[in-house]
C-alpha atoms as a PDB file:
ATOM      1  CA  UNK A   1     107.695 108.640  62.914  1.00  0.00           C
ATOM      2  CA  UNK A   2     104.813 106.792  64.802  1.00  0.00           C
ATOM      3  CA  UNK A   3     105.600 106.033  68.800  1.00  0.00           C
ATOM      4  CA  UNK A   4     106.812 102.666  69.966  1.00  0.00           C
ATOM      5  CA  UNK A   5     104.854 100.870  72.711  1.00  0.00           C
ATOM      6  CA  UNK A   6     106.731  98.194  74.755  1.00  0.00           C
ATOM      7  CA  UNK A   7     105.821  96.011  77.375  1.00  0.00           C
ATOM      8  CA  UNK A   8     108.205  93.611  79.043  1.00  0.00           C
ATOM      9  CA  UNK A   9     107.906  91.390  81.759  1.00  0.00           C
ATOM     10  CA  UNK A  10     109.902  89.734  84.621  1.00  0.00           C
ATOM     11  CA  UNK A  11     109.456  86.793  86.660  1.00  0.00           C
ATOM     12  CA  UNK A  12     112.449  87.149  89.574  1.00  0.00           C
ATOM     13  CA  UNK A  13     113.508  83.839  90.665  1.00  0.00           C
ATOM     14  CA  UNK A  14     112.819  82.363  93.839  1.00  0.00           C
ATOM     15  CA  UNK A  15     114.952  84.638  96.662  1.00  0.00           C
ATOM     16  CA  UNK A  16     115.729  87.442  93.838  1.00  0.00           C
ATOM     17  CA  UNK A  17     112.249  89.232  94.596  1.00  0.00           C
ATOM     18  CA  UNK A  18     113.925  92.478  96.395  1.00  0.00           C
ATOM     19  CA  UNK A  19     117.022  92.794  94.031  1.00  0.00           C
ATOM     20  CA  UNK A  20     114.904  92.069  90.880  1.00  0.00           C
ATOM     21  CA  UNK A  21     112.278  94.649  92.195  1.00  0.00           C
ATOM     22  CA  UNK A  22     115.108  97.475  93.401  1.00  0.00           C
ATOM     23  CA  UNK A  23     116.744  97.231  89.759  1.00  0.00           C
ATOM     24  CA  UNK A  24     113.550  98.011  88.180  1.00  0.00           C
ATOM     25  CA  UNK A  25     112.594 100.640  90.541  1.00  0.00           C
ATOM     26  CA  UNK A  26     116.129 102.467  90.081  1.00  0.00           C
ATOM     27  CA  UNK A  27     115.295 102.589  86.559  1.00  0.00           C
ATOM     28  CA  UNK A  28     112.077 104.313  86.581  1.00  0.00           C
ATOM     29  CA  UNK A  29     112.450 107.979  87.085  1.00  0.00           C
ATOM     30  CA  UNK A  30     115.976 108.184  84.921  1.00  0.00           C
ATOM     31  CA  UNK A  31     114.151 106.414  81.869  1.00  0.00           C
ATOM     32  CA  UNK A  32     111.370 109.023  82.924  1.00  0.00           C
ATOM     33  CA  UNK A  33     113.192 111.665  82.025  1.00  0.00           C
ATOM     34  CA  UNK A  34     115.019 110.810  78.994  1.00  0.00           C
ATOM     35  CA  UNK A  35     114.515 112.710  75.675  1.00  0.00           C
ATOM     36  CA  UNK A  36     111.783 110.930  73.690  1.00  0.00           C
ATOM     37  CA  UNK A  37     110.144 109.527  76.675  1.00  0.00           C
ATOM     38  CA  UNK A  38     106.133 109.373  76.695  1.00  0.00           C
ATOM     39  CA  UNK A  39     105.313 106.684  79.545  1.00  0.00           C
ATOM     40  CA  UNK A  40     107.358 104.451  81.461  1.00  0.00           C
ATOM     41  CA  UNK A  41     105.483 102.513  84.204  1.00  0.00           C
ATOM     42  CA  UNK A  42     106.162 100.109  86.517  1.00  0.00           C
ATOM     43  CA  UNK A  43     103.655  97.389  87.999  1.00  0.00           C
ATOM     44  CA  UNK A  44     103.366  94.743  90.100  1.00  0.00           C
ATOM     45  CA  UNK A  45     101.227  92.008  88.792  1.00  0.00           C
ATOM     46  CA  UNK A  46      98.595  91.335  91.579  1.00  0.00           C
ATOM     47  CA  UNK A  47      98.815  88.478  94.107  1.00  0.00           C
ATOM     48  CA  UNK A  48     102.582  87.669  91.943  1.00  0.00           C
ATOM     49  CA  UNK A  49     105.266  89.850  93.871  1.00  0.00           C
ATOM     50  CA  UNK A  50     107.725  87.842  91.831  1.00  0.00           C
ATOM     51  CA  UNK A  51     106.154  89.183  88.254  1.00  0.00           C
ATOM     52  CA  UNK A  52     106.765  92.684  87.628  1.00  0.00           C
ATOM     53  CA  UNK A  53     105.830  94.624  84.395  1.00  0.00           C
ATOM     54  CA  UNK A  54     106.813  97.785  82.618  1.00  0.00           C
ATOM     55  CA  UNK A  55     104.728  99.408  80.108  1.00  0.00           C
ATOM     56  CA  UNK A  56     106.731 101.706  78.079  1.00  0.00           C
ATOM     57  CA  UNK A  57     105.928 104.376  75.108  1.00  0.00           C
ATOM     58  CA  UNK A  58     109.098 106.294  73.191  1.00  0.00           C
ATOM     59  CA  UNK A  59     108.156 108.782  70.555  1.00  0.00           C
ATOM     60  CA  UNK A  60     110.263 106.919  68.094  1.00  0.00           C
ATOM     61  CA  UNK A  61     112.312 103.917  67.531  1.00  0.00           C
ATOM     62  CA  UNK A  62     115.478 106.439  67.733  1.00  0.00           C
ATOM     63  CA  UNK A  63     114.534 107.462  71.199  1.00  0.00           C
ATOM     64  CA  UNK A  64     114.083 103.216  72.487  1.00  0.00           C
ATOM     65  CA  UNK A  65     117.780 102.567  70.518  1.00  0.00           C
ATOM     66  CA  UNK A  66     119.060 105.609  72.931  1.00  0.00           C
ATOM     67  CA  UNK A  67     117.373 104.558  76.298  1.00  0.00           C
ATOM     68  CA  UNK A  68     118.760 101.104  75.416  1.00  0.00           C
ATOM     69  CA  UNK A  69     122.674 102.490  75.022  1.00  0.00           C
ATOM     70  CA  UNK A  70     121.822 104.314  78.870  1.00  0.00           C
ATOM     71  CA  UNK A  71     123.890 104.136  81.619  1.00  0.00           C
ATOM     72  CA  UNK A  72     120.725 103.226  84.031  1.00  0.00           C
ATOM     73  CA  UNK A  73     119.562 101.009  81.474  1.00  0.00           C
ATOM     74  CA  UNK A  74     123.176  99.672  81.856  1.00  0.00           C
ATOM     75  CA  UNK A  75     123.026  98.955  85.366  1.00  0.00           C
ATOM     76  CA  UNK A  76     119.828  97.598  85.615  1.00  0.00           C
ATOM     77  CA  UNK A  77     121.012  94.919  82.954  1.00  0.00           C
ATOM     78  CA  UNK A  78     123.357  94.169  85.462  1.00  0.00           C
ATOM     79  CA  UNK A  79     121.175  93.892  88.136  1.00  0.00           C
ATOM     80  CA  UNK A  80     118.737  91.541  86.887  1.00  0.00           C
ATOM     81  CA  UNK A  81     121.764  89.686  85.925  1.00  0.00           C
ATOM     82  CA  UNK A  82     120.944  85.764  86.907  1.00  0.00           C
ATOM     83  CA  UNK A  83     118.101  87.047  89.214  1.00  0.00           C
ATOM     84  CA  UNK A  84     115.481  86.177  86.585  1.00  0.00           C
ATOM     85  CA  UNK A  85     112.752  82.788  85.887  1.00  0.00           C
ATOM     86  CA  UNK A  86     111.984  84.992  82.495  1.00  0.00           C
ATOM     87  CA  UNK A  87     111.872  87.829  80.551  1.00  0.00           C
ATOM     88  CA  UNK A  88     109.549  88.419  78.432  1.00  0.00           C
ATOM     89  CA  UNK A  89     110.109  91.813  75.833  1.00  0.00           C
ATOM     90  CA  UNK A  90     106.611  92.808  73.313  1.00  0.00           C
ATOM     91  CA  UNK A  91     106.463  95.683  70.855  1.00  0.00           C
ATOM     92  CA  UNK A  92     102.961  96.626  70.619  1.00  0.00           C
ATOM     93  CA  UNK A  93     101.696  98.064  67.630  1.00  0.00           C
ATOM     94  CA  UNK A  94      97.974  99.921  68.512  1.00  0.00           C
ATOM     95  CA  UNK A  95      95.388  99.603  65.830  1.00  0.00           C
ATOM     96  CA  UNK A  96      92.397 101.466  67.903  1.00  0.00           C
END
């Protein structure tokens, strides 16, 4: 089973900044330490506090399916809730 590499991206409306940001940042170190988990970052696109990104690797598409049924992941659903311009969700494949 080859890994999956995701990177998704928010844009937090104008005022949602802080809740969009705290959401994301509660999610971190539980998706961290979930079964199947290779890398889960969070960053802050420079000179855009509004536009933050995670970039993501699961060792298989079984692991993403199970991070995605989470309770955290849950929550944070809820607490980007109507706080975001866009979200943005890529599967990358590598080929080098």
């Amino acid at each position: 089973m080859s890994e999956v590499r995701i990177v998704a991206t928010l844009v937090a409306s104008t005022g949602q900044q802080e809740a969009v940001r705290h959401a994301a940042l509660q999610l971190v170190e539980p998706s961290r330490a979930e079964a199947g988990n290779v890398r889960y970052d969070l960053h802050q696109e420079e000179g855009q506090a509004a536009t933050l990104v995670f970039f993501e690797i699961w060792q298989s598409p079984q692991a993403l399916a199970q991070h995605e049924k989470s309770a955290h992941f849950a929550a944070f659903l809820q607490g980007i809730e109507g706080r975001c311009a866009s979200v943005e969700i890529k599967r990358l494949q590598q080929i080098a």
